[in-house]
N, C-alpha and C. Protein backbone atom coordinates (compact mmCIF):
# COMPACT_ATOMS: atom_id res chain seq x y z
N UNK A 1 27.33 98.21 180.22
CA UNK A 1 28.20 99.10 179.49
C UNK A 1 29.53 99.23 180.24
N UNK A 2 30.25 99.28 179.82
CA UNK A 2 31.89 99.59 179.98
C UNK A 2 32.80 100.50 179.77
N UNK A 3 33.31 101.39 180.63
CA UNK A 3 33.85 102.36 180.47
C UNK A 3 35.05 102.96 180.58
N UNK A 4 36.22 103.63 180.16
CA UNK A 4 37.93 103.52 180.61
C UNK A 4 37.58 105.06 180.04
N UNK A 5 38.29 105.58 181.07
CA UNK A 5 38.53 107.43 181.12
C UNK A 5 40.13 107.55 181.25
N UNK A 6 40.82 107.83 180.20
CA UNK A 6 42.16 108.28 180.20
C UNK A 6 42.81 109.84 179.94
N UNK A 7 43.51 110.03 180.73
CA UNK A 7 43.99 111.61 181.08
C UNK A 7 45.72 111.19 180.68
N UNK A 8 46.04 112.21 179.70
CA UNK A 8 47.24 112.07 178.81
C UNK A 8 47.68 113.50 178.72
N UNK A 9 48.98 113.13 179.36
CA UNK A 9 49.85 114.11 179.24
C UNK A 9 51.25 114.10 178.72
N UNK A 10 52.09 114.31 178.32
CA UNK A 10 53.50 114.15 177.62
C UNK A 10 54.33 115.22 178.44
N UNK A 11 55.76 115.15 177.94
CA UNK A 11 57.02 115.89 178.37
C UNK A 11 56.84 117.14 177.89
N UNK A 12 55.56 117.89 177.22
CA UNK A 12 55.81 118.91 176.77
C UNK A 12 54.47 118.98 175.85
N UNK A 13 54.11 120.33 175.86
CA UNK A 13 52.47 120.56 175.41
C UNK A 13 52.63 120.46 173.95
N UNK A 14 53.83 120.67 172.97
CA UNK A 14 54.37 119.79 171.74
C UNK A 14 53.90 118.62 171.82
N UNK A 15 54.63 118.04 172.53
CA UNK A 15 54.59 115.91 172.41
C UNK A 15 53.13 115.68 172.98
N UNK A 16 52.60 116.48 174.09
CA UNK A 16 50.98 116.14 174.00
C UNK A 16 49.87 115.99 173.12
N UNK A 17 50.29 117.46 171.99
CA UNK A 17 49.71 117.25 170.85
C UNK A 17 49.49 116.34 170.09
N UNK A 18 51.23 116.05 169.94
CA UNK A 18 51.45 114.82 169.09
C UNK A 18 50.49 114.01 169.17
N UNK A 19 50.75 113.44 170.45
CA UNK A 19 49.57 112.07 170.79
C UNK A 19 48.26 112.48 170.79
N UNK A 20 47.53 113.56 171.10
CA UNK A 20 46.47 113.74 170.29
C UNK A 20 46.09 113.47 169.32
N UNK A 21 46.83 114.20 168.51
CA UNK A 21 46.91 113.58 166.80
C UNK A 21 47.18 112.26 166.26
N UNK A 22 47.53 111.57 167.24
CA UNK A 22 47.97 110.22 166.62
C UNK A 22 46.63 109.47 166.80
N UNK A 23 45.54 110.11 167.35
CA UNK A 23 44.45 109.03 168.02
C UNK A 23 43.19 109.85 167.54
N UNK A 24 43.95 110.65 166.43
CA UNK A 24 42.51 111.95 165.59
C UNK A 24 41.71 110.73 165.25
N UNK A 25 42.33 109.73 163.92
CA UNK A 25 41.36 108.86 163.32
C UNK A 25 40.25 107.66 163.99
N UNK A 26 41.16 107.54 165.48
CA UNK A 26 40.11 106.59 166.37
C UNK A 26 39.25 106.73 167.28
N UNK A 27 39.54 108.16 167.94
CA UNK A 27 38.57 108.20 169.11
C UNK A 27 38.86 109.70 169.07
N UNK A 28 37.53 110.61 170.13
CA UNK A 28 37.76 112.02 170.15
C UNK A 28 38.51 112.37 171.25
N UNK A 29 39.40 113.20 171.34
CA UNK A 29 39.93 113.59 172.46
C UNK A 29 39.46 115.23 172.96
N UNK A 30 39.47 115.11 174.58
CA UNK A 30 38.40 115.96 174.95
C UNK A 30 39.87 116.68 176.05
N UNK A 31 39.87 118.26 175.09
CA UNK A 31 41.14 118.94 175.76
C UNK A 31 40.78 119.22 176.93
N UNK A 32 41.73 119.35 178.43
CA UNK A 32 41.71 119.74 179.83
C UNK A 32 42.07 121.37 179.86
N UNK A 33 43.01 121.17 179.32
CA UNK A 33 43.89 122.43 179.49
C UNK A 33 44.73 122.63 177.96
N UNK A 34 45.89 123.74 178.56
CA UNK A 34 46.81 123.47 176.62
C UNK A 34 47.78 122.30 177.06
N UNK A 35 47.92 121.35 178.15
CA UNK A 35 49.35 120.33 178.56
C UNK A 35 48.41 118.92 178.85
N UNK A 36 46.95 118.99 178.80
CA UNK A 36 46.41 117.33 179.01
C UNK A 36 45.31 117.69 178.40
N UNK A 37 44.79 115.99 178.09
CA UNK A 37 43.28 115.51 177.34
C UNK A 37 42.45 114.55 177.77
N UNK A 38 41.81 114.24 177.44
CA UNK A 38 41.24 112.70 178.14
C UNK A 38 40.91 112.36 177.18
N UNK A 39 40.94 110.90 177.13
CA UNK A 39 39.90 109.83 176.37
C UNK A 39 39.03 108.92 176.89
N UNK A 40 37.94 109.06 175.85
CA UNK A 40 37.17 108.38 177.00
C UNK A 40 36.46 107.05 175.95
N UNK A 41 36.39 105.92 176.31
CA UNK A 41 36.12 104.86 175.35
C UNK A 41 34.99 104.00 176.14
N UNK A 42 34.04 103.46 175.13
CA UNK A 42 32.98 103.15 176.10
C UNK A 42 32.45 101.65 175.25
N UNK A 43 32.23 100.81 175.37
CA UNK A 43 32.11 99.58 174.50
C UNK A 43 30.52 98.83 175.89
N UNK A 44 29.88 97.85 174.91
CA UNK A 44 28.93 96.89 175.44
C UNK A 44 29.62 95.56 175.90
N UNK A 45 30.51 95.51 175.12
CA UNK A 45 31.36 93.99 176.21
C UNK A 45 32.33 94.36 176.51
N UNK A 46 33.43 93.80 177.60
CA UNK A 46 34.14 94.14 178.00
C UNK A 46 35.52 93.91 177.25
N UNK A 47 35.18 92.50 176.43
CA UNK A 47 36.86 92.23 175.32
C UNK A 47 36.80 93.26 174.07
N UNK A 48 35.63 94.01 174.26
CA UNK A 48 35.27 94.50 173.31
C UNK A 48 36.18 95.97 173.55
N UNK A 49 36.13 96.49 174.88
CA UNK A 49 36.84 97.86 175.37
C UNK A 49 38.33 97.44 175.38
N UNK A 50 38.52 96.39 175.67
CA UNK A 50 39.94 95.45 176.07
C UNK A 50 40.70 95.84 174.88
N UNK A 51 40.07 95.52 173.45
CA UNK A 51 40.51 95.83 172.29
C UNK A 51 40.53 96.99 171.92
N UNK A 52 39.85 97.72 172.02
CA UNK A 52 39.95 99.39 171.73
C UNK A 52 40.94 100.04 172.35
N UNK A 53 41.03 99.51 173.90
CA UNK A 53 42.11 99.97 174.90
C UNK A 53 43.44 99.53 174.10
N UNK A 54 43.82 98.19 173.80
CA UNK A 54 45.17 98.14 173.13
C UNK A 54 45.46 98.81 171.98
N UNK A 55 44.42 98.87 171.01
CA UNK A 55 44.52 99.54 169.62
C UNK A 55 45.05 101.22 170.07
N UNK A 56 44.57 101.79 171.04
CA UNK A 56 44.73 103.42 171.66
C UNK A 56 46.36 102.92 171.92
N UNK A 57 46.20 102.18 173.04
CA UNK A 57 47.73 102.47 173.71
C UNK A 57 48.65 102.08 172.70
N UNK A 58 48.55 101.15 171.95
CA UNK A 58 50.00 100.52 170.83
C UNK A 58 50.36 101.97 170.03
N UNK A 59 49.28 102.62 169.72
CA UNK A 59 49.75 103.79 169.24
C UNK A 59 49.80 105.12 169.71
N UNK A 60 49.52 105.02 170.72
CA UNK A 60 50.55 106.46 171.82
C UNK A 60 51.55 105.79 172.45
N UNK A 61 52.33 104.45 172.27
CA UNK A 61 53.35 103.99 172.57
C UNK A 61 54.17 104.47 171.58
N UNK A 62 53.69 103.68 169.85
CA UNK A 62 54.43 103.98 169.22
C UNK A 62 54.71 105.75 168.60
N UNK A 63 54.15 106.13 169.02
CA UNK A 63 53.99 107.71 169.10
C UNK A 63 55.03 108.50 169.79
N UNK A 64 54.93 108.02 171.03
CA UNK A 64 55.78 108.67 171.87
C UNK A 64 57.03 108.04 172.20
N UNK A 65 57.46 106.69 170.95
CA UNK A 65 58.91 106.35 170.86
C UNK A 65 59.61 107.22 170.13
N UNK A 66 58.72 107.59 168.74
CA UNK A 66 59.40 108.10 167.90
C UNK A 66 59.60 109.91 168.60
N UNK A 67 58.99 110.32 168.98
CA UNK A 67 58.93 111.42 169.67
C UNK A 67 60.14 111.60 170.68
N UNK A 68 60.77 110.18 171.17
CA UNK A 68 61.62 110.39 171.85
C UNK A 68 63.10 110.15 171.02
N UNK A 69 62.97 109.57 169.92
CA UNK A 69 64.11 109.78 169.08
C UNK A 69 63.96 111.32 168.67
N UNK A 70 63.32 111.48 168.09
CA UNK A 70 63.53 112.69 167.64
C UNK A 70 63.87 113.74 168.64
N UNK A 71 63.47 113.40 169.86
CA UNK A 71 64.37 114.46 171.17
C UNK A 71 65.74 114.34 170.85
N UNK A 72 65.86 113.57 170.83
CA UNK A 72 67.35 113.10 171.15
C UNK A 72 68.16 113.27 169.67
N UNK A 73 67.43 113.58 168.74
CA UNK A 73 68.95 113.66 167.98
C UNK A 73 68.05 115.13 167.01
N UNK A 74 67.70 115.72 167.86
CA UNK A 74 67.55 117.27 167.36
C UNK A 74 68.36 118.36 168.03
């Protein structure tokens, strides 16, 4: 079994949310506090977590681009 434990935090317990929410439909996120979360993803092969891991991050990337436009021109 295979396992990746991620602890996520943002510029602000706002934009943390955000990325919470962006990852409601794929995996559960398990709150720390009101400013971090963890995720925790657990797969039987390892290309198997490899893939879950990119599918998570491409979209708290693209999450927290748009999050940073919208800093910037609010």
């Amino acid at each position: 079994m295979w396992q990746l434990k991620l602890r996520i935090q943002s510029r602000s317990p706002t934009d943390t949310r955000a990325l919470a929410a962006c990852l409601a439909t794929d995996c559960e996120t398990h709150w720390n506090d009101d400013v971090s979360f963890d995720v925790h993803l657990e797969e039987n092969a390892c290309k198997d977590l490899r893939a879950m891991w990119n599918t998570r991050l491409r979209g708290l990337i693209a999450t927290d681009s748009v999050l940073k436009v919208f800093g910037k021109h609010s």
